[in-house]
Protein backbone atom coordinates (compact mmCIF):
# COMPACT_ATOMS: atom_id res chain seq x y z
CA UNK A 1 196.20 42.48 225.76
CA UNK A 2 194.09 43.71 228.43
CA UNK A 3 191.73 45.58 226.49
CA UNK A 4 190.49 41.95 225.40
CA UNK A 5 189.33 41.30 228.85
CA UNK A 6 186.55 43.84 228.33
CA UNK A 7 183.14 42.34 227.06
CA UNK A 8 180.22 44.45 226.88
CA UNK A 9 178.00 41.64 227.40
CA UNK A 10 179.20 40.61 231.05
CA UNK A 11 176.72 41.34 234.26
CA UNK A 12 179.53 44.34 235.15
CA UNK A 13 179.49 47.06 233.54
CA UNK A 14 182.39 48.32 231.44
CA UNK A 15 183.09 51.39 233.66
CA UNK A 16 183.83 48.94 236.43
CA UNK A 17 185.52 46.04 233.92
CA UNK A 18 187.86 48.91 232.74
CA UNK A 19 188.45 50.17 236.05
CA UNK A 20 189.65 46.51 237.29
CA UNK A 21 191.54 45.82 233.76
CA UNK A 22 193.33 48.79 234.59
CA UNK A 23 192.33 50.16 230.81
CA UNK A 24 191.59 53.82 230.37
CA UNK A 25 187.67 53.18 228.75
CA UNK A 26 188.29 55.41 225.54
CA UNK A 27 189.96 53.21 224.13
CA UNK A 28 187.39 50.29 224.82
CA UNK A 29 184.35 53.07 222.93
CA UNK A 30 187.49 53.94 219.93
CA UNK A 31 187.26 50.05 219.09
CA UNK A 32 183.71 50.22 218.65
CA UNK A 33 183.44 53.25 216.34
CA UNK A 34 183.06 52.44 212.61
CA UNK A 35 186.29 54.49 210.73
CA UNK A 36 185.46 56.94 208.79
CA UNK A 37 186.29 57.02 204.74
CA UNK A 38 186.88 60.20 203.42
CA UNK A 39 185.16 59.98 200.00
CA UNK A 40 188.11 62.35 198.33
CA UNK A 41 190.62 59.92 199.40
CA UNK A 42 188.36 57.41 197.05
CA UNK A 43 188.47 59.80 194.78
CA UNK A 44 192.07 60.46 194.71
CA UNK A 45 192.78 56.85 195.53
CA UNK A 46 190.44 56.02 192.13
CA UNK A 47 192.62 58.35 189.93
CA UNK A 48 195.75 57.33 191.17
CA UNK A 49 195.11 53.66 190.16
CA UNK A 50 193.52 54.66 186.65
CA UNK A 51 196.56 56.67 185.93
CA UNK A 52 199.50 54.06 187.44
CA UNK A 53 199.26 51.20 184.96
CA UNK A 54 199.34 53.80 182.14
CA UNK A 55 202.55 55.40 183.45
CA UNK A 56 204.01 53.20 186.30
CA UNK A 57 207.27 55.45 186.80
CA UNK A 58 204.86 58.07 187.97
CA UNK A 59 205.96 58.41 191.71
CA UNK A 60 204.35 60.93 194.10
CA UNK A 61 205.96 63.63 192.86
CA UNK A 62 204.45 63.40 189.25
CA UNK A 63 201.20 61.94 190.73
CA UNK A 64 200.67 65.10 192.22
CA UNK A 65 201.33 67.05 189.11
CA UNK A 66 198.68 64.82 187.00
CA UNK A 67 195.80 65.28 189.89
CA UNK A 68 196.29 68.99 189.43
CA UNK A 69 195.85 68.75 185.77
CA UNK A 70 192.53 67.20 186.17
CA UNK A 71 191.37 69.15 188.67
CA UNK A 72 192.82 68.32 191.99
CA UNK A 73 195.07 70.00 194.55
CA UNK A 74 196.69 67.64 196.70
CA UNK A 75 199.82 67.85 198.52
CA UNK A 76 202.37 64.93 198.21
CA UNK A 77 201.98 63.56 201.77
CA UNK A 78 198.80 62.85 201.13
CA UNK A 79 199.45 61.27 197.84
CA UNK A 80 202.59 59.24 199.29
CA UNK A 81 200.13 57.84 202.26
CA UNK A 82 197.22 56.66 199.68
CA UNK A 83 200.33 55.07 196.83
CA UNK A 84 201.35 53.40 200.34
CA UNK A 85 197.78 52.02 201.15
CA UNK A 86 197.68 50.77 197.39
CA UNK A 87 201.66 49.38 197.62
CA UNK A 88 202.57 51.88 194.85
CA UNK A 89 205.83 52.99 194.18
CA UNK A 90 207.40 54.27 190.84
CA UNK A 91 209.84 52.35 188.92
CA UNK A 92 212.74 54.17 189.75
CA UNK A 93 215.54 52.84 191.80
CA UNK A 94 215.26 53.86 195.66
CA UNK A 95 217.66 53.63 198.66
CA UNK A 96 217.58 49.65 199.58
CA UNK A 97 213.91 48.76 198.12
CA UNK A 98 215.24 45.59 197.34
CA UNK A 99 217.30 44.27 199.74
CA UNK A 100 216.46 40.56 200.64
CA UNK A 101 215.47 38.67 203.99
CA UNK A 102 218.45 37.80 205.37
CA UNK A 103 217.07 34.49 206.12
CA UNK A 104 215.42 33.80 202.62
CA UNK A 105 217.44 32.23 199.86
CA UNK A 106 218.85 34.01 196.28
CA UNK A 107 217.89 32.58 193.26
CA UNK A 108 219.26 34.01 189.68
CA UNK A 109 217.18 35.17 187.11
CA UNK A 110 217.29 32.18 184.53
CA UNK A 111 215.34 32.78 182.04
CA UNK A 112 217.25 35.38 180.03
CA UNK A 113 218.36 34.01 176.31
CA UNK A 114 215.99 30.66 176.98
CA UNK A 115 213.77 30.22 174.84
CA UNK A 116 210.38 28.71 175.54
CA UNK A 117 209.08 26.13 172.98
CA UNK A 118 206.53 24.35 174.68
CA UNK A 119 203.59 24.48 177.41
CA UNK A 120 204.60 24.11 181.10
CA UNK A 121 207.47 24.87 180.07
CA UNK A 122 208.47 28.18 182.14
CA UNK A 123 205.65 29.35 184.34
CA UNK A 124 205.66 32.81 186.52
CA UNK A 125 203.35 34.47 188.82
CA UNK A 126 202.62 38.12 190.51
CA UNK A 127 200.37 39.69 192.38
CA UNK A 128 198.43 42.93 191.79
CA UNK A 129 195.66 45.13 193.75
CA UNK A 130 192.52 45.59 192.58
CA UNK A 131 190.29 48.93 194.52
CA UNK A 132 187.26 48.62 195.92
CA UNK A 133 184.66 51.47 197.50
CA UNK A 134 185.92 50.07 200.87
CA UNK A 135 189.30 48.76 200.81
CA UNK A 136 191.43 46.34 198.27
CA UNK A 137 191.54 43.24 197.14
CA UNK A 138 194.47 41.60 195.87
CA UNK A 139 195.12 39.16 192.91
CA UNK A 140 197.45 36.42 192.62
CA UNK A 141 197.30 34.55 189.26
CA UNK A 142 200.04 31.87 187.51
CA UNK A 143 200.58 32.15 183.97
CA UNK A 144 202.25 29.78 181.37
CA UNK A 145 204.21 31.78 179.13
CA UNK A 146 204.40 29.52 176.65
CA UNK A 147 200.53 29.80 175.49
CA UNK A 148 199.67 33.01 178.01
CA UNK A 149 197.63 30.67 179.52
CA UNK A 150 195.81 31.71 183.23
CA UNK A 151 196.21 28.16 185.17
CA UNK A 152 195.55 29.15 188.69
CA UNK A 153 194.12 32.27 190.43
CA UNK A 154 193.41 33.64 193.76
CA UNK A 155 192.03 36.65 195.58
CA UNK A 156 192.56 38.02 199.24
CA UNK A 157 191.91 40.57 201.37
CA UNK A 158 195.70 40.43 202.65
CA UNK A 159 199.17 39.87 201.83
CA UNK A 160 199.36 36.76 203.51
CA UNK A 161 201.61 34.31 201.16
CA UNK A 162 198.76 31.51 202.57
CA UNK A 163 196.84 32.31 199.16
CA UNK A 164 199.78 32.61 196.50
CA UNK A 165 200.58 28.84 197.77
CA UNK A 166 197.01 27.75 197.44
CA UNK A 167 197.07 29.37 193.88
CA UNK A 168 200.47 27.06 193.29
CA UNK A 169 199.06 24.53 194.48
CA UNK A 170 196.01 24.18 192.51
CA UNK A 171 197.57 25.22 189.09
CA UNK A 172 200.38 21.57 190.26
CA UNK A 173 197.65 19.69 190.76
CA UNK A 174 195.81 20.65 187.79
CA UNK A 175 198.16 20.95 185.14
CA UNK A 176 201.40 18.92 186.40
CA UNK A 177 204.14 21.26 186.66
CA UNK A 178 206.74 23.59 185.33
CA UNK A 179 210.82 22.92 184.33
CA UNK A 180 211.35 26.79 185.68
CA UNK A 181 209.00 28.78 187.76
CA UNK A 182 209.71 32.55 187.99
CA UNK A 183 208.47 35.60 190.59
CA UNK A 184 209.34 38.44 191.45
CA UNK A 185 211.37 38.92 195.23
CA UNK A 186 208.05 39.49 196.79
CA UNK A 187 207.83 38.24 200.54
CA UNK A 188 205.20 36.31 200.00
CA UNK A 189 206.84 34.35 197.17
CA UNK A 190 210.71 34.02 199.05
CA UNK A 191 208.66 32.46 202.12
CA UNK A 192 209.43 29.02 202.98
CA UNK A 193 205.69 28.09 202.81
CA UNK A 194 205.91 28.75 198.76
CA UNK A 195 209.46 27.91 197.69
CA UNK A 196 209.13 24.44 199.81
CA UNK A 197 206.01 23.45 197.53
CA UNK A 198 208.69 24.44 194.47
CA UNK A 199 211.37 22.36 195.74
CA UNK A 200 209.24 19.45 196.64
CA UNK A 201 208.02 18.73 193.27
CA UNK A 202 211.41 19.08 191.88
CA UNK A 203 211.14 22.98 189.80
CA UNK A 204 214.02 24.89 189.31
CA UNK A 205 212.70 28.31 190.93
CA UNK A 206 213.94 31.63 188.96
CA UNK A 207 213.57 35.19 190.24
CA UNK A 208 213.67 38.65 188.61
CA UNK A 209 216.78 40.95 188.88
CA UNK A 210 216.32 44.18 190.65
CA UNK A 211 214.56 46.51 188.66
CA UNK A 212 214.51 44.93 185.75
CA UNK A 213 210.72 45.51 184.69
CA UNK A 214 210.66 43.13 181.64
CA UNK A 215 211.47 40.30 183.34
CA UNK A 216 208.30 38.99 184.18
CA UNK A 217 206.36 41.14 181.21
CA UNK A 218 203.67 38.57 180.67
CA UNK A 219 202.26 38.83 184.16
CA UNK A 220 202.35 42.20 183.93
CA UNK A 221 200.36 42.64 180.32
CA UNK A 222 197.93 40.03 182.26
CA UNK A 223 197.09 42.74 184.86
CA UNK A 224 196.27 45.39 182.13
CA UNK A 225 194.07 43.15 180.25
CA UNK A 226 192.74 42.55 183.65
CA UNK A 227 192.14 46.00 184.52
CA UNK A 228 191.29 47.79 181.49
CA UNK A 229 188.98 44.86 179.86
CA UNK A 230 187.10 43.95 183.41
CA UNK A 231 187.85 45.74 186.19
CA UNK A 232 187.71 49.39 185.47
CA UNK A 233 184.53 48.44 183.03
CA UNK A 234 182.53 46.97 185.86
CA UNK A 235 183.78 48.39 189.15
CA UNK A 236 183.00 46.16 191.22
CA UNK A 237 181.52 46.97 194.68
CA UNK A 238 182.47 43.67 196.83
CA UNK A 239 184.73 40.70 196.75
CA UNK A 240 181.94 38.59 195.99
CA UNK A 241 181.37 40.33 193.09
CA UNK A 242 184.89 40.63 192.20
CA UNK A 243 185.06 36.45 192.17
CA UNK A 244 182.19 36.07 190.21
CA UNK A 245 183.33 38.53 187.43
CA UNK A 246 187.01 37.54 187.36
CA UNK A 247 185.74 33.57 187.12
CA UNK A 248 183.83 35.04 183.97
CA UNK A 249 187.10 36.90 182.65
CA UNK A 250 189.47 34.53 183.11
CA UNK A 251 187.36 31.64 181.26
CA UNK A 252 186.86 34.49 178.35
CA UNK A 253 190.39 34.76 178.57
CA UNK A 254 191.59 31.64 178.37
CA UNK A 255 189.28 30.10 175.77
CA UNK A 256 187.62 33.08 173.47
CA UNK A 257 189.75 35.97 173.87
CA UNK A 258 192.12 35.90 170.81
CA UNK A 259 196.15 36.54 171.16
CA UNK A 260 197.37 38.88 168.52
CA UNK A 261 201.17 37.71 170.06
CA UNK A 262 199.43 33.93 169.50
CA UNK A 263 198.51 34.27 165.38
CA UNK A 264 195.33 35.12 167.05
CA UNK A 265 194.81 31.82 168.81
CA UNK A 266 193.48 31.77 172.28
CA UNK A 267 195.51 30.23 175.56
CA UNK A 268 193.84 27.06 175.70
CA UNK A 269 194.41 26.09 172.08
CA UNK A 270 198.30 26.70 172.15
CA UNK A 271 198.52 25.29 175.38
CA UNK A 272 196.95 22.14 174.63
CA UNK A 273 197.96 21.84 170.57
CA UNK A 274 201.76 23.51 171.65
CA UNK A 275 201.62 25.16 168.20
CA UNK A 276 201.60 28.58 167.78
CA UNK A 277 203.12 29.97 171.20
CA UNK A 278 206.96 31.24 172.50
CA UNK A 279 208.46 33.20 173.91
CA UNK A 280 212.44 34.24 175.18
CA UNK A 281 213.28 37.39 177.21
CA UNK A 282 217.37 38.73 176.00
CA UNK A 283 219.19 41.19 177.76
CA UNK A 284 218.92 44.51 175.89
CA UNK A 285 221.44 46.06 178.27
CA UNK A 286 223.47 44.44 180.59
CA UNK A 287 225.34 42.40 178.54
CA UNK A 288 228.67 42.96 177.48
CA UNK A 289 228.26 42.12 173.82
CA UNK A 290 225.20 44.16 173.76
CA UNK A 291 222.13 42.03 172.50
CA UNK A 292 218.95 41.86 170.60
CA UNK A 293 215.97 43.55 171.57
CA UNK A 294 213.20 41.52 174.09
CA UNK A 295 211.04 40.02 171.37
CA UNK A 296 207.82 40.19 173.50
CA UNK A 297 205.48 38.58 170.66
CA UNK A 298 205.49 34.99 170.33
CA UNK A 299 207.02 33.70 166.73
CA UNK A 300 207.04 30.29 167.57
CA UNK A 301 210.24 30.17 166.37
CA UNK A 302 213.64 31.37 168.55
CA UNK A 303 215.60 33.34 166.47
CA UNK A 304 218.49 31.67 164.78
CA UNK A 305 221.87 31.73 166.84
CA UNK A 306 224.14 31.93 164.10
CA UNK A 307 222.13 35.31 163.46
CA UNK A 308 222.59 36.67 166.50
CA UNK A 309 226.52 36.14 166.41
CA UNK A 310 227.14 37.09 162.45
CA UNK A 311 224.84 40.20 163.96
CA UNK A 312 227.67 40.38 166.87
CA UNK A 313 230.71 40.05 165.00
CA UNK A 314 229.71 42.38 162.28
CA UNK A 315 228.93 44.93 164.89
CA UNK A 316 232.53 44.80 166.88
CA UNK A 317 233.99 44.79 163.12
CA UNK A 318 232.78 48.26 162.21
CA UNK A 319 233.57 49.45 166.03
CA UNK A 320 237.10 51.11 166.03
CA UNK A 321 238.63 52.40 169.51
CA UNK A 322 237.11 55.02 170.76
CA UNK A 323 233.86 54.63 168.90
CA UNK A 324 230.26 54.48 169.14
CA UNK A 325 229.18 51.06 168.56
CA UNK A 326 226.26 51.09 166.37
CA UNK A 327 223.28 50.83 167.88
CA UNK A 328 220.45 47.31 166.75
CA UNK A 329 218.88 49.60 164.40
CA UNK A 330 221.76 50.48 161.98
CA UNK A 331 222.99 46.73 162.07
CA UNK A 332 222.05 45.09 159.06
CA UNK A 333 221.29 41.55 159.42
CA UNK A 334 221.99 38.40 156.70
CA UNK A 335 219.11 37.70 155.37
């Protein structure tokens, strides 16, 4: 607090200013040095995020081993303190990584078994870093699964939920809004500042399960488009650049870009035709009846019911006690 008292510019000099403030005056020069980048922590930092959306169970342990193999020796600390800088962590389950604000509410995960059959719909969002020579930036983006459709989008230079609620609120007031909106447990998305602009227009708010990676899969395909069709391409230097050259993506996205998951449609003609697009997200695993794989690729079309359960039944038929229930693969399905 004191330290602010100190201005350079005053008649007094800030030997004597410090001397009053009762600050020790290192610490008023510290402030003024530029910090120094170490240009192999770019280097490491820029291999680290080429290599994590490939394998995104790699934690610091295996990121180690792949810097070796091209060519670097790095211990782990220092790989843990740069996968920190970048909010990086392997998907693996850790000791109370996902324990909630105590004064944030819980909402289920709705959205397994529904199937989505028409724009706005079910709409998610997510947030993502994107490196640059001198920091990172961070993207925020809201997505319609229905068509894959980018309505909103956002950059920062922080965390700060003020810009994922600017994003929401853009992508209500240009496209109305959702039945079900789903996010991840982020902070920025339990605050009251986001889930009070939810509430308010009436959605019924949805939120991944712990460690369940599929559950918002469409967001997360979005950020390796992102990355592997603009980002890593270009490399962009600043975050005006970066705004410029996502505006460009996203419009390329959204209206020329074809969907092989769409019949090779683009986002903007499913979302405003409503033909062509789906999608439904089942529970390979947790459920106790076992279930049908997560058809990620729209069909248009949620399978039949009665095929799932004829599917069920005939599965618990050829089960005796004690054995293996077959697994999706070696149950035949009526035709």
């Amino acid at each position: 607090m004191r330290r602010a008292w100190i201005d350079a510019e005053e008649t007094v000099s800030v030997l004597q200013q410090c001397v009053l403030a009762g600050v020790c005056r290192s610490t008023i020069y510290a402030q003024q040095k530029p910090p120094v980048i170490d240009e192999r922590d770019l280097l490491h930092s820029r291999l680290i995020d080429e290599e994590y959306p490939r394998h995104p169970f790699y934690g610091s342990r295996r990121m180690v081993v792949f810097l070796k193999t091209v060519g670097h020796t790095v211990n782990r600390k220092r790989v843990q303190r740069l996968m920190r800088q970048m909010g990086l962590a392997g998907m693996a389950p850790g000791p109370n990584t996902s324990r909630s604000h105590p004064e944030h509410q819980v909402y289920p995960y709705l959205l397994r078994g529904v199937a989505v059959v028409r724009p706005n719909h079910v709409w998610s969002t997510d947030i993502t870093y994107i490196r640059l020579p001198r920091g990172f930036a961070y993207l925020v983006a809201v997505i319609d699964w229905y068509s894959r459709k980018v309505l909103s989008w956002r950059i920062s230079n922080s965390m700060e939920a003020i810009f994922c609620v600017d994003c929401l609120e853009d992508a209500l007031r240009t496209h109305g809004k959702p039945e079900i909106f789903n996010s991840d447990q982020g902070s920025q998305f339990t605050s009251d500042a986001f889930t009070n602009v939810l509430t308010r227009e009436g959605v019924v708010i949805s939120r991944d399960g712990r460690g369940r990676v599929f559950d918002n899969i469409f967001v997360e395909r979005l950020w390796r488009n992102v990355k592997h069709e603009d980002v890593y391409l270009k490399g962009y230097a600043t975050m005006g650049e970066l705004m410029v050259g996502l505006t460009e993506y996203f419009a390329f996205y959204n209206g020329e870009r074809p969907h092989q998951s769409l019949g090779d449609q683009t986002p903007q003609v499913v979302y405003q035709t409503g033909i062509g697009g789906g999608a439904m997200i089942v529970d390979k695993f947790g459920g106790a009846g076992g279930g049908t794989p997560v058809p990620l690729r729209s069909t248009g079309v949620p399978p039949p019911a009665e095929a799932r359960s004829t599917a069920t039944a005939q599965t618990k038929a050829q089960t005796e006690p004690g054995q293996r229930r077959p697994a999706a693969t070696e149950v035949k399905c009526p035709a």
